[in-house]
N, C-alpha and C. Protein backbone atom coordinates (compact mmCIF):
# COMPACT_ATOMS: atom_id res chain seq x y z
N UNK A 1 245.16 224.67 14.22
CA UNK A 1 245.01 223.77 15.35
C UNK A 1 245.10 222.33 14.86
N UNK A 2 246.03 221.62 15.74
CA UNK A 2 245.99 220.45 15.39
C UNK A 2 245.20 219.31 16.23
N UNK A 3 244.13 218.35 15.06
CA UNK A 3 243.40 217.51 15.42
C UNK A 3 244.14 216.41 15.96
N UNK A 4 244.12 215.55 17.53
CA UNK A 4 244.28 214.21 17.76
C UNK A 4 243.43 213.41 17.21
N UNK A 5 243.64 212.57 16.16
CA UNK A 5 242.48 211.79 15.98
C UNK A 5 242.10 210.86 16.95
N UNK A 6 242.70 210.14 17.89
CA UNK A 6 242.45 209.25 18.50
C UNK A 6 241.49 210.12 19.79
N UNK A 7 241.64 211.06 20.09
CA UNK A 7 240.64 211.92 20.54
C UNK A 7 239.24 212.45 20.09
N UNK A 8 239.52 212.56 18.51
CA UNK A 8 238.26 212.55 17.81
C UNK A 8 237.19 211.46 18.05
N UNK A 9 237.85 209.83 17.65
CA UNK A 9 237.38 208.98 17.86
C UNK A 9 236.52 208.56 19.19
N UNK A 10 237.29 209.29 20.63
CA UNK A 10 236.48 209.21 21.71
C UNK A 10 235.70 209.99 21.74
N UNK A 11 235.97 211.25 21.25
CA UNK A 11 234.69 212.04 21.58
C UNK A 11 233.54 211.40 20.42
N UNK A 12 233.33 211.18 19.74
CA UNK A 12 231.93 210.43 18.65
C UNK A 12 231.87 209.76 19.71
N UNK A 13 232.29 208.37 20.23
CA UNK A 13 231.87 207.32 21.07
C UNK A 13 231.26 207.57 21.81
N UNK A 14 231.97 208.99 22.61
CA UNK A 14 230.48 208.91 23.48
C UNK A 14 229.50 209.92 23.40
N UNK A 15 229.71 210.35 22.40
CA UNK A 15 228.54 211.26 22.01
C UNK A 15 227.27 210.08 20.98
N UNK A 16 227.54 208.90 20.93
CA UNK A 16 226.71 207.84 20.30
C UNK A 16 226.55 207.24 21.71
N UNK A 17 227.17 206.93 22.63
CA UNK A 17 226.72 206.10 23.67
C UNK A 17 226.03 207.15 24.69
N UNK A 18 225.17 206.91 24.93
CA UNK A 18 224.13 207.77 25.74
C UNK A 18 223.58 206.86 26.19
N UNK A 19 223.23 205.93 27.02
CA UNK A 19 222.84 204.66 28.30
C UNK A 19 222.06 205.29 29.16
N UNK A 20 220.81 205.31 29.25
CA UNK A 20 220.44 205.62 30.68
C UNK A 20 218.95 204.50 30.68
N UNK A 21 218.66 204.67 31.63
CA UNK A 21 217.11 203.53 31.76
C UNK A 21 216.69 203.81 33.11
N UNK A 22 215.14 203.32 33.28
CA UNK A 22 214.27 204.09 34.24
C UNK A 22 213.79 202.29 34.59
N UNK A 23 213.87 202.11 35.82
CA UNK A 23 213.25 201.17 36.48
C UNK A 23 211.95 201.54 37.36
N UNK A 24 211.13 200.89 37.29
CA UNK A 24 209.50 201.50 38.29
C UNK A 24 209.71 200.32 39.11
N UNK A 25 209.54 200.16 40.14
CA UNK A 25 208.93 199.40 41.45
C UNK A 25 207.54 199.00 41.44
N UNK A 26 207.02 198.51 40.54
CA UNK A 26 205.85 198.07 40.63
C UNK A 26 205.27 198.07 41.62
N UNK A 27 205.72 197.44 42.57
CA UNK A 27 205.25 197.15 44.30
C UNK A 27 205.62 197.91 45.16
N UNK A 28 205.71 199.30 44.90
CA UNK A 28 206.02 200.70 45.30
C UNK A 28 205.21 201.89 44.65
N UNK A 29 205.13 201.50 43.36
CA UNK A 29 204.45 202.30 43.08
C UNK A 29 202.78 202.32 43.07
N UNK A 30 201.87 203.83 43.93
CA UNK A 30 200.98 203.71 43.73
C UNK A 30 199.81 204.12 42.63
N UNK A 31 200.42 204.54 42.09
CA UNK A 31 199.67 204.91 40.48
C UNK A 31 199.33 206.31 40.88
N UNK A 32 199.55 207.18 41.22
CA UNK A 32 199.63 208.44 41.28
C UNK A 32 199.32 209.31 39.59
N UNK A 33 200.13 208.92 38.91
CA UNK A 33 200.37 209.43 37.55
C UNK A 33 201.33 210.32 37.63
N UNK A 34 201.67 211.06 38.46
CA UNK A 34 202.87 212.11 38.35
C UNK A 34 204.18 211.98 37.25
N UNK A 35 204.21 211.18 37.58
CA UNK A 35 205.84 210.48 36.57
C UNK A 35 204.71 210.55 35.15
N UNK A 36 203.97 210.60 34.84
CA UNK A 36 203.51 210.22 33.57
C UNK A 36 202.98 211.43 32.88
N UNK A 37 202.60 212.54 34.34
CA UNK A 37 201.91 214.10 33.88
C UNK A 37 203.22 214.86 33.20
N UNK A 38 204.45 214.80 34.29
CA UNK A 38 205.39 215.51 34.01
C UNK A 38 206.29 215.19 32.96
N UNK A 39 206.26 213.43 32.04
CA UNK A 39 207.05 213.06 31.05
C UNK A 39 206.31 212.11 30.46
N UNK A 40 205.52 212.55 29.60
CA UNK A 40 204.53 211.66 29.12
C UNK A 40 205.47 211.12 28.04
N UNK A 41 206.41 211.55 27.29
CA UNK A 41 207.19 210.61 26.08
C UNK A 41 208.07 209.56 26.86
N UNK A 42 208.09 210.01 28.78
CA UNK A 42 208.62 208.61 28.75
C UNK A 42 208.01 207.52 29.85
N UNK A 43 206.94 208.09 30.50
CA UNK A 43 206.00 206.90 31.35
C UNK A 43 204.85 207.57 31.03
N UNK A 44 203.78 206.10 31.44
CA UNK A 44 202.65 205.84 30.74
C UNK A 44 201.96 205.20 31.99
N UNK A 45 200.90 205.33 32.22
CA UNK A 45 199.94 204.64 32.88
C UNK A 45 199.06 203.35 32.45
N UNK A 46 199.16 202.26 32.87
CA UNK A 46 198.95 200.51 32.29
C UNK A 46 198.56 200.33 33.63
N UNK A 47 196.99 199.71 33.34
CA UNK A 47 196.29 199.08 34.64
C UNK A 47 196.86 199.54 35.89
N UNK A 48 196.53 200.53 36.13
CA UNK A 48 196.96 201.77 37.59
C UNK A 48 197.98 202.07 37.99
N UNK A 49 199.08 201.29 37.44
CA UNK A 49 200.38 201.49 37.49
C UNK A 49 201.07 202.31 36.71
N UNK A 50 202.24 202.66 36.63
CA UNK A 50 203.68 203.80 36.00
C UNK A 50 204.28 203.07 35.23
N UNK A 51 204.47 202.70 33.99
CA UNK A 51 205.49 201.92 33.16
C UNK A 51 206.33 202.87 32.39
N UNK A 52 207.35 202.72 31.72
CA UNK A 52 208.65 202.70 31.35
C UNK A 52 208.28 202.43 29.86
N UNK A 53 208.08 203.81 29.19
CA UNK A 53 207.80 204.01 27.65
C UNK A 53 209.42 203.22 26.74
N UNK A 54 209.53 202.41 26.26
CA UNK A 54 210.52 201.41 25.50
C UNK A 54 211.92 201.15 26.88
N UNK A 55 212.89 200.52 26.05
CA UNK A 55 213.75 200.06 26.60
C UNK A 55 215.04 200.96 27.41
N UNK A 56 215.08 202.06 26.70
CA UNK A 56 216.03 202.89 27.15
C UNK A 56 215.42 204.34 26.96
N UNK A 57 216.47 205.43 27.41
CA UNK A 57 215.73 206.71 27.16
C UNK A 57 216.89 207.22 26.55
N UNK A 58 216.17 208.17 25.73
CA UNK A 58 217.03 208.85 25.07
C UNK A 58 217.82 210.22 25.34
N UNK A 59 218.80 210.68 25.19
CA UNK A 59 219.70 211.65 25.48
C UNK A 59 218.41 213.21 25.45
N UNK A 60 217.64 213.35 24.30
CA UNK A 60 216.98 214.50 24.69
C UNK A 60 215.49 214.71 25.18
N UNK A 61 215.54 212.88 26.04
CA UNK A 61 214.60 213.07 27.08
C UNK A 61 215.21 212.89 28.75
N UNK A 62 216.06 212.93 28.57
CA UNK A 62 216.80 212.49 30.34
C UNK A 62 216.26 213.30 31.59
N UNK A 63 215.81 214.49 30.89
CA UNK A 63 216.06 215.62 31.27
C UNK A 63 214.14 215.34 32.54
N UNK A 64 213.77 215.30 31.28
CA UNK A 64 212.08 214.92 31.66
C UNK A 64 212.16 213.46 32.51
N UNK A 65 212.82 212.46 32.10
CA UNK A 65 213.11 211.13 32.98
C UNK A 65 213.09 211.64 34.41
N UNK A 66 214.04 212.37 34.38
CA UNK A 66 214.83 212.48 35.99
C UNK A 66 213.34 213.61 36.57
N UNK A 67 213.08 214.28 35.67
CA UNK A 67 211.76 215.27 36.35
C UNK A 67 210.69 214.27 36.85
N UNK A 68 210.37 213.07 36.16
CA UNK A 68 209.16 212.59 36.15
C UNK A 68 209.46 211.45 37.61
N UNK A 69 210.57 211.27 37.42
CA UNK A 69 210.97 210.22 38.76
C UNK A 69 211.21 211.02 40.01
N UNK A 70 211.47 212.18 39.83
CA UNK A 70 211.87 213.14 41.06
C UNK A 70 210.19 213.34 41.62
N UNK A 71 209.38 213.66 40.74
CA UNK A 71 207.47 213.45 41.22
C UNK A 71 207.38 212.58 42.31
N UNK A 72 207.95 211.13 41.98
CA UNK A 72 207.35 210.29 42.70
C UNK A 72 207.31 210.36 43.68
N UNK A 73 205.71 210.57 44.62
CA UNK A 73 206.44 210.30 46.11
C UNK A 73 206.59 209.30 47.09
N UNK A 74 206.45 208.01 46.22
CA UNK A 74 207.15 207.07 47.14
C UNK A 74 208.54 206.38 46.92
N UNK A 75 209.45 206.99 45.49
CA UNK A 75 210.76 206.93 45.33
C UNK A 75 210.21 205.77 44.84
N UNK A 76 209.87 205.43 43.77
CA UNK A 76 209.58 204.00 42.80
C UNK A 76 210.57 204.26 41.61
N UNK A 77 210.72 205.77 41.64
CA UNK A 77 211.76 205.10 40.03
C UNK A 77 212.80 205.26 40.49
N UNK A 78 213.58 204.39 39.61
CA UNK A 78 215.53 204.42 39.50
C UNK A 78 215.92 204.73 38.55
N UNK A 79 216.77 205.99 38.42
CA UNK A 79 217.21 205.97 37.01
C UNK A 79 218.44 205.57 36.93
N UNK A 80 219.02 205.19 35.77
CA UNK A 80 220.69 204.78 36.06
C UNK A 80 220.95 204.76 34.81
């Protein structure tokens, strides 16, 4: 079988680029904890509120992201 390299090259790229991030609504959210029971490696509870464990999330937590924001029930997180 013959390798395209220039195909090789895309597939690494985006198997290194993995982008996703979790926005909270502060002023939506009521501190429930849900988002934080169901994905504790990636929200945290800070003075009664839901925060957003570092800057981005990582590829083999997305999974728990999207679980922990799907909890919410006043739709405070965004993931994108």
């Amino acid at each position: 079988m013959t390798r395209i390299p220039h195909f090789d090259k895309i597939s690494e790229k985006k198997e290194r680029c993995f982008d996703m991030k979790a926005v909270i609504d502060a002023e939506m959210c009521i501190g429930c904890g849900l988002c934080a029971q169901v994905a504790p490696e990636v929200y945290e509870m800070q003075d009664d509120k839901a925060v957003v464990i570092g800057d981005e999330i990582s590829e083999d937590k997305a999974e728990d992201a999207k679980s922990g924001a799907d909890q919410c029930p006043v739709n405070a997180i965004v993931i994108s």
